[in-house]
PDB file of N, CA and C in Angstrom:
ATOM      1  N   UNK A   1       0.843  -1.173   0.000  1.00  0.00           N
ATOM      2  CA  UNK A   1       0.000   0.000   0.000  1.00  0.00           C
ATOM      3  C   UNK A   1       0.890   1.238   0.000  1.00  0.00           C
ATOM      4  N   UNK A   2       0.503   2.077  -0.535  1.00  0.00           N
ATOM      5  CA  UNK A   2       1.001   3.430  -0.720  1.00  0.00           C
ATOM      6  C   UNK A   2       1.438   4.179   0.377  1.00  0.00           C
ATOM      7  N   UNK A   3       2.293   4.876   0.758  1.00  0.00           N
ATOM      8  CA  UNK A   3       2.839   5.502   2.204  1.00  0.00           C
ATOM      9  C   UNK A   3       1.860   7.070   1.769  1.00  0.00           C
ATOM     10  N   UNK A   4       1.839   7.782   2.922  1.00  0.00           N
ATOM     11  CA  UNK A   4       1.409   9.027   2.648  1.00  0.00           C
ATOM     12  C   UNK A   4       2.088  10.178   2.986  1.00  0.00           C
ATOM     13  N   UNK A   5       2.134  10.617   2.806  1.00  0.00           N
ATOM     14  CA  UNK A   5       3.295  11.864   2.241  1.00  0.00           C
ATOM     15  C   UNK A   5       3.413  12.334   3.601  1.00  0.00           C
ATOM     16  N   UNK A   6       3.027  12.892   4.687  1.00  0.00           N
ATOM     17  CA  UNK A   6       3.179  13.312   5.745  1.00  0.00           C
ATOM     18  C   UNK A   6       4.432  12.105   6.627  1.00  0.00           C
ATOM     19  N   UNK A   7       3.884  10.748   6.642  1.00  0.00           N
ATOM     20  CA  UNK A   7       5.253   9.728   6.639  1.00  0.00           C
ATOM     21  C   UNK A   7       6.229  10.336   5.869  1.00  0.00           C
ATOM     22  N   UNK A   8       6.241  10.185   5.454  1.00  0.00           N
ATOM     23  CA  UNK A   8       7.877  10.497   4.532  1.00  0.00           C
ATOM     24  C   UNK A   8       8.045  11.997   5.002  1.00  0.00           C
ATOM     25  N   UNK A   9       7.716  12.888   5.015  1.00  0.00           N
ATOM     26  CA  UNK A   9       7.973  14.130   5.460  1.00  0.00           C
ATOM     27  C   UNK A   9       8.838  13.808   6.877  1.00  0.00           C
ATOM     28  N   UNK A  10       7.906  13.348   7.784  1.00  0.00           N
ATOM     29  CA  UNK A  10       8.643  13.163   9.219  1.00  0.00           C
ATOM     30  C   UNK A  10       9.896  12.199   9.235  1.00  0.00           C
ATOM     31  N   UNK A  11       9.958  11.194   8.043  1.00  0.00           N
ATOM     32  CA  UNK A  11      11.568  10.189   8.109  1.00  0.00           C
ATOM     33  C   UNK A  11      12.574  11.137   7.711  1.00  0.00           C
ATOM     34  N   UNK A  12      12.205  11.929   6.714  1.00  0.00           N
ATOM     35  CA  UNK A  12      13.225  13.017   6.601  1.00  0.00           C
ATOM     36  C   UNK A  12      14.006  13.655   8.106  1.00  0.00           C
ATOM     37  N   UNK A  13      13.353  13.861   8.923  1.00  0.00           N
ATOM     38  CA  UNK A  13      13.902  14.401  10.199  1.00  0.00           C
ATOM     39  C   UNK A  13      14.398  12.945  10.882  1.00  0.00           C
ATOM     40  N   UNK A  14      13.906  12.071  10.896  1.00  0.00           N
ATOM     41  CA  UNK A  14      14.097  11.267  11.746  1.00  0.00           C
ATOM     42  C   UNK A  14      15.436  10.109  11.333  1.00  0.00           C
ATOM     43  N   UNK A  15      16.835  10.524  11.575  1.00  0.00           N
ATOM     44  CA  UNK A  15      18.339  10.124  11.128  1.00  0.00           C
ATOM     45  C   UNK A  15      18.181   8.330  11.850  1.00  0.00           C
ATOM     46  N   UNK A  16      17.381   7.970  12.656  1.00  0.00           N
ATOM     47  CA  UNK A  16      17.766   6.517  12.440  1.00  0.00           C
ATOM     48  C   UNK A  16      16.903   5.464  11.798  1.00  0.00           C
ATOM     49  N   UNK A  17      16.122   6.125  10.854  1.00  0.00           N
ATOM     50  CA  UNK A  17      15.010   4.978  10.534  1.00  0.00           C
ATOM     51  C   UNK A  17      16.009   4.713   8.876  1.00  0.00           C
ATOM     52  N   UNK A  18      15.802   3.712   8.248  1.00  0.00           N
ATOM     53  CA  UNK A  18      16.271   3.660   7.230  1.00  0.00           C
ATOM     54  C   UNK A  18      15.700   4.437   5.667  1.00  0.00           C
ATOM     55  N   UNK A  19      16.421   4.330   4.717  1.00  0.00           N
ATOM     56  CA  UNK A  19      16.482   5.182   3.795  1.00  0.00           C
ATOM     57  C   UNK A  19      14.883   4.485   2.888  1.00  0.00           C
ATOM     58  N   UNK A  20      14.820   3.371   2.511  1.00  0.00           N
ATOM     59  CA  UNK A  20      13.679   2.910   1.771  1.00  0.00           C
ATOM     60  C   UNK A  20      13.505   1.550   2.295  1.00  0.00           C
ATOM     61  N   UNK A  21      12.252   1.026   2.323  1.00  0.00           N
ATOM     62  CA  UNK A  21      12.025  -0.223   2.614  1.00  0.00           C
ATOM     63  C   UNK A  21      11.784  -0.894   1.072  1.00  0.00           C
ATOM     64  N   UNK A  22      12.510  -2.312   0.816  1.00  0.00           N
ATOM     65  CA  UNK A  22      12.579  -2.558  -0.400  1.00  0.00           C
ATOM     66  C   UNK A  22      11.576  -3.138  -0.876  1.00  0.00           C
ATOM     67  N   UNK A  23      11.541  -2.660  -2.266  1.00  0.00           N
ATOM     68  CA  UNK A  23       9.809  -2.893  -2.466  1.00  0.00           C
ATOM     69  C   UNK A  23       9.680  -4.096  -3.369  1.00  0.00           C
ATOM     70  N   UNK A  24       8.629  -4.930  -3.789  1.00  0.00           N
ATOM     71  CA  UNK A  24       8.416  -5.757  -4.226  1.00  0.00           C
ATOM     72  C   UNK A  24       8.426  -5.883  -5.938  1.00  0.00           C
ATOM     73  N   UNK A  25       9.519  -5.301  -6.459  1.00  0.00           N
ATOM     74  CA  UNK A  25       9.895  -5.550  -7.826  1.00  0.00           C
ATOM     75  C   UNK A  25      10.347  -6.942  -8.231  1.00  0.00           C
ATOM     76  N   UNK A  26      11.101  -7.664  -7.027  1.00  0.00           N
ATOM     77  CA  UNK A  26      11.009  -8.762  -7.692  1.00  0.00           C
ATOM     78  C   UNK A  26       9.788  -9.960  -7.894  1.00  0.00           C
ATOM     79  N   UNK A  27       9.231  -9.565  -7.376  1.00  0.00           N
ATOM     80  CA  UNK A  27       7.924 -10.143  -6.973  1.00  0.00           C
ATOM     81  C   UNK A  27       6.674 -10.106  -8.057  1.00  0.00           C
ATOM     82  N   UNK A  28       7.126  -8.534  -8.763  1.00  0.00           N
ATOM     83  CA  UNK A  28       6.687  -8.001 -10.060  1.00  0.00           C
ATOM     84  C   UNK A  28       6.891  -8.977 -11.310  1.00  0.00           C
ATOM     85  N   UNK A  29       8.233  -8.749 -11.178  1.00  0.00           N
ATOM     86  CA  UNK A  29       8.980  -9.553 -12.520  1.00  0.00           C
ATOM     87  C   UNK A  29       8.692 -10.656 -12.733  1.00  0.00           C
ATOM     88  N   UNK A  30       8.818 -11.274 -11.199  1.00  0.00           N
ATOM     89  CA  UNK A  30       8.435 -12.807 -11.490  1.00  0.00           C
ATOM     90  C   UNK A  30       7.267 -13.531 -12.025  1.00  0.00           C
ATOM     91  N   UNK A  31       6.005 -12.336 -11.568  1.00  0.00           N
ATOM     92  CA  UNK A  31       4.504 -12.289 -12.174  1.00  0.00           C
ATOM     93  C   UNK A  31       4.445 -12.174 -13.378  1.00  0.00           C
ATOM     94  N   UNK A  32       5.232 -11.391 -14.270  1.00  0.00           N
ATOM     95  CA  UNK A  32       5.156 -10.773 -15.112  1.00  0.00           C
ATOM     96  C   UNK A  32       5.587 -12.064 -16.188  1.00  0.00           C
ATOM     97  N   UNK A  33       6.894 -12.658 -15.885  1.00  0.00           N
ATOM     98  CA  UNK A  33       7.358 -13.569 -16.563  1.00  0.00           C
ATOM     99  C   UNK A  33       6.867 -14.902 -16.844  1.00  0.00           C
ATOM    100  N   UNK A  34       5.891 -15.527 -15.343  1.00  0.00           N
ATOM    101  CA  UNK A  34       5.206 -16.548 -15.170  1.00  0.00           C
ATOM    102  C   UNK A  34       3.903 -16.195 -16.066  1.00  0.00           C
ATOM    103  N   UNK A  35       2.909 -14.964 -16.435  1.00  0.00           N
ATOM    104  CA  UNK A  35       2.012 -14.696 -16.970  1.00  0.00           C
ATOM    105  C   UNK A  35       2.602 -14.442 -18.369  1.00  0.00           C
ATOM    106  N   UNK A  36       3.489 -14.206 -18.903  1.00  0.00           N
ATOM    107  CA  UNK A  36       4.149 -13.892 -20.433  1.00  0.00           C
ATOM    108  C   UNK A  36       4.354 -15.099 -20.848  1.00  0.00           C
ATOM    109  N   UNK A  37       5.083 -16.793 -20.164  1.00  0.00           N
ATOM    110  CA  UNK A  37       5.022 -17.624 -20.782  1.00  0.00           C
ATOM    111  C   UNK A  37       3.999 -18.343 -20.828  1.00  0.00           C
ATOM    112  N   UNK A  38       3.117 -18.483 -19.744  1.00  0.00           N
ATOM    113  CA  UNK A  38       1.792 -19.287 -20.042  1.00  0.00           C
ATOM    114  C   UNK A  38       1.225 -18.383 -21.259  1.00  0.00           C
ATOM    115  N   UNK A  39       0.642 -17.449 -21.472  1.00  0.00           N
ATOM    116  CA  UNK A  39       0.228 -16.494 -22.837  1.00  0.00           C
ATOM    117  C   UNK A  39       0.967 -17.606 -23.742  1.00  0.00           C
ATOM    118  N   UNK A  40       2.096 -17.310 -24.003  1.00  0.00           N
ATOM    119  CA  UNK A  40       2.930 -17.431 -25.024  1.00  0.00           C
ATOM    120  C   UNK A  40       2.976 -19.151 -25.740  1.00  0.00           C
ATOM    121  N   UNK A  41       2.950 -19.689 -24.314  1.00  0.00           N
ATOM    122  CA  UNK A  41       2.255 -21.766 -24.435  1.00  0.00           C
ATOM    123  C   UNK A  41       1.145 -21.433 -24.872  1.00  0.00           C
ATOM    124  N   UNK A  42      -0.404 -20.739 -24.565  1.00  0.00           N
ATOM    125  CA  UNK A  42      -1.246 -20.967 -25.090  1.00  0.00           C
ATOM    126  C   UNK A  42      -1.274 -20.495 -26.615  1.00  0.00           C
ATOM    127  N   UNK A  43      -0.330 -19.270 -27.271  1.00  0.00           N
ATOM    128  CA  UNK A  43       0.143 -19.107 -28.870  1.00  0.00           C
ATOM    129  C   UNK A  43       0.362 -19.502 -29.212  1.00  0.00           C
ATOM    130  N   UNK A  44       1.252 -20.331 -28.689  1.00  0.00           N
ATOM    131  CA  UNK A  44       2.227 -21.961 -29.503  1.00  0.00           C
ATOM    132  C   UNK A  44       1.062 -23.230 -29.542  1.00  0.00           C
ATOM    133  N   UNK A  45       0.310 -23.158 -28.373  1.00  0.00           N
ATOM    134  CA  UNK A  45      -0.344 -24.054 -29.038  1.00  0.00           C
ATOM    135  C   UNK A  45      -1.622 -24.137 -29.653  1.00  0.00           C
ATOM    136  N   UNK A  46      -1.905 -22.922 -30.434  1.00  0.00           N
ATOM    137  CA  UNK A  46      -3.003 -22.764 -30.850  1.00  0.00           C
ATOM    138  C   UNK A  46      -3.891 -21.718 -30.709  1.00  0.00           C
ATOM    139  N   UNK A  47      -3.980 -21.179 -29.406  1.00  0.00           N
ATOM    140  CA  UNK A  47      -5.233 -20.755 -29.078  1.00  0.00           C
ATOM    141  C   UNK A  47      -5.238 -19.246 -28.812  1.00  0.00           C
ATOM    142  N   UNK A  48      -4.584 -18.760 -30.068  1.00  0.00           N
ATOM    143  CA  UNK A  48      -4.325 -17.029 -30.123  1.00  0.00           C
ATOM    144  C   UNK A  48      -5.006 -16.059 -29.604  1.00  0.00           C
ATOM    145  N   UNK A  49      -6.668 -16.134 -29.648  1.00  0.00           N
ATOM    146  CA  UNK A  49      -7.053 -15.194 -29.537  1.00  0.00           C
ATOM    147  C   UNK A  49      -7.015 -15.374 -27.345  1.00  0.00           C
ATOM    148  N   UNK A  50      -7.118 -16.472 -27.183  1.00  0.00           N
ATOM    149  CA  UNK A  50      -6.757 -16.776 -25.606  1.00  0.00           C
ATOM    150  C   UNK A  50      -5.906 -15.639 -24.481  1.00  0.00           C
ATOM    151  N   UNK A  51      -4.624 -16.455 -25.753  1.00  0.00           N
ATOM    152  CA  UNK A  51      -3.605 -16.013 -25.195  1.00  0.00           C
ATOM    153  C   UNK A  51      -3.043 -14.382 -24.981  1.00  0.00           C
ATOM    154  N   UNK A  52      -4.088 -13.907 -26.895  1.00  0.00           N
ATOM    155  CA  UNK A  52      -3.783 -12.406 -26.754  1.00  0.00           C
ATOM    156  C   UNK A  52      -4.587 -11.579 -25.603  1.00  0.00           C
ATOM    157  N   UNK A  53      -5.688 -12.173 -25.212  1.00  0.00           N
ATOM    158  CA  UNK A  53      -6.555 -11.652 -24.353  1.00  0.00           C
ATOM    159  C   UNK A  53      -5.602 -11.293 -23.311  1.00  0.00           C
ATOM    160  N   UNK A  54      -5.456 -13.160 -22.506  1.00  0.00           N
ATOM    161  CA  UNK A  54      -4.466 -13.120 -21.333  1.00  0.00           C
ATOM    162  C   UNK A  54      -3.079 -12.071 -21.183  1.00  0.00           C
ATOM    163  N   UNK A  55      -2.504 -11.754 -22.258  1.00  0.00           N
ATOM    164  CA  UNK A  55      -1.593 -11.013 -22.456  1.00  0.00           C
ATOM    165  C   UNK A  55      -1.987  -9.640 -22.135  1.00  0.00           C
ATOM    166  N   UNK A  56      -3.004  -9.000 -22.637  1.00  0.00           N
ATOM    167  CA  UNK A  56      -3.720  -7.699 -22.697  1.00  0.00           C
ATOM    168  C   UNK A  56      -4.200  -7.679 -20.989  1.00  0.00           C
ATOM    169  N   UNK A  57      -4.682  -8.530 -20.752  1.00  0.00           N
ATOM    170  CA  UNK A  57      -5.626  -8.530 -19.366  1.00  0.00           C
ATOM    171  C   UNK A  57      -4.266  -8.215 -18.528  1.00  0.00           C
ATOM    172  N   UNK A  58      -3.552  -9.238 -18.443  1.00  0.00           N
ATOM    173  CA  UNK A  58      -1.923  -9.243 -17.395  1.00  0.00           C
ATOM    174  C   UNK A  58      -1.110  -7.838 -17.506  1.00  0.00           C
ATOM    175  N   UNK A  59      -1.508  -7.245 -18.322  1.00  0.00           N
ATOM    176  CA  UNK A  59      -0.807  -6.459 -18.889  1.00  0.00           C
ATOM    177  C   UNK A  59      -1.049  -4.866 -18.291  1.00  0.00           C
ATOM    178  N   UNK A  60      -2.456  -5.143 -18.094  1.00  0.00           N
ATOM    179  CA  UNK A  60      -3.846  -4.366 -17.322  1.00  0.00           C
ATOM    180  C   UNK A  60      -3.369  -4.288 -15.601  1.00  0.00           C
ATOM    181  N   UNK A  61      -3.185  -5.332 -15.420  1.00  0.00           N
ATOM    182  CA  UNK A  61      -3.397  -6.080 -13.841  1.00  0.00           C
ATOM    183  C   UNK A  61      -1.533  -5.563 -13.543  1.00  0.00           C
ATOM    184  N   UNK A  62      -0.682  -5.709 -13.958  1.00  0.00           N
ATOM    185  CA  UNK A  62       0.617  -5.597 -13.669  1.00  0.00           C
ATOM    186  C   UNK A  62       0.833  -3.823 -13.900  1.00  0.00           C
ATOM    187  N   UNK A  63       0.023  -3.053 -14.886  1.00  0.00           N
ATOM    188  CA  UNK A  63       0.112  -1.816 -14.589  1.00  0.00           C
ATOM    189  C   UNK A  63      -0.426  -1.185 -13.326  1.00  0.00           C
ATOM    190  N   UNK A  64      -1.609  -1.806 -13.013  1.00  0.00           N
ATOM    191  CA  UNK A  64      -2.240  -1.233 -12.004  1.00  0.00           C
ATOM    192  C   UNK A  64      -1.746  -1.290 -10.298  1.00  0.00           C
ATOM    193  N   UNK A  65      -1.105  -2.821 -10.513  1.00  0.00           N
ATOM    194  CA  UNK A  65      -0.119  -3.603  -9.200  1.00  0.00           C
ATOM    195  C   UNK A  65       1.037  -2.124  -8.974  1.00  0.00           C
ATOM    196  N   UNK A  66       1.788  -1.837 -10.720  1.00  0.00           N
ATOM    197  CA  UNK A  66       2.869  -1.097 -10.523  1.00  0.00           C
ATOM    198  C   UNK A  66       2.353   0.154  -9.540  1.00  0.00           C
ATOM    199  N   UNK A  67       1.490   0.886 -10.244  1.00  0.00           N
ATOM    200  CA  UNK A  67       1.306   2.050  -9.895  1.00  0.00           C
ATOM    201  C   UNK A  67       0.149   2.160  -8.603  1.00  0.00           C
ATOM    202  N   UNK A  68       0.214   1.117  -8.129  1.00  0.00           N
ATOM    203  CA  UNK A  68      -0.429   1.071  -6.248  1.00  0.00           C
ATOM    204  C   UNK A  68      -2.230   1.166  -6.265  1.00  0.00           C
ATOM    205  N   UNK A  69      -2.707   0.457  -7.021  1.00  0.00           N
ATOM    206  CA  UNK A  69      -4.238   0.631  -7.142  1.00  0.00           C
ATOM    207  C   UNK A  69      -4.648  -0.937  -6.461  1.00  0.00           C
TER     208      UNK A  69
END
């Protein structure tokens, strides 16, 4: 979930909390890659309009993950 700006305002003052908590990009990628080859098995084996969907839909769902919705 999204931090809110008043947090981050006050870590600025506050010298022992750490700089960023690391965020879940790999966690991203790995979604991203596991949903690009299943698509890509269902192209290979046939079932295009499937797969282009799944591709479009994941594609939908991984923008929205990125940008905190």
């Amino acid at each position: 979930m999204a931090e809110d700006d008043f947090r981050r305002w006050e870590r600025e003052f506050d010298s022992g909390s750490p700089d960023d908590v690391p965020s879940e990009g790999r966690g991203m990628v790995l979604a991203a890659g596991v949903t690009a080859t299943g698509c890509a098995a269902m192209i290979a084996v046939g079932q295009v309009s499937l797969g282009a969907a799944g591709l479009v839909l994941s594609s939908v769902i991984l923008l929205l993950w990125r940008i905190g919705m």
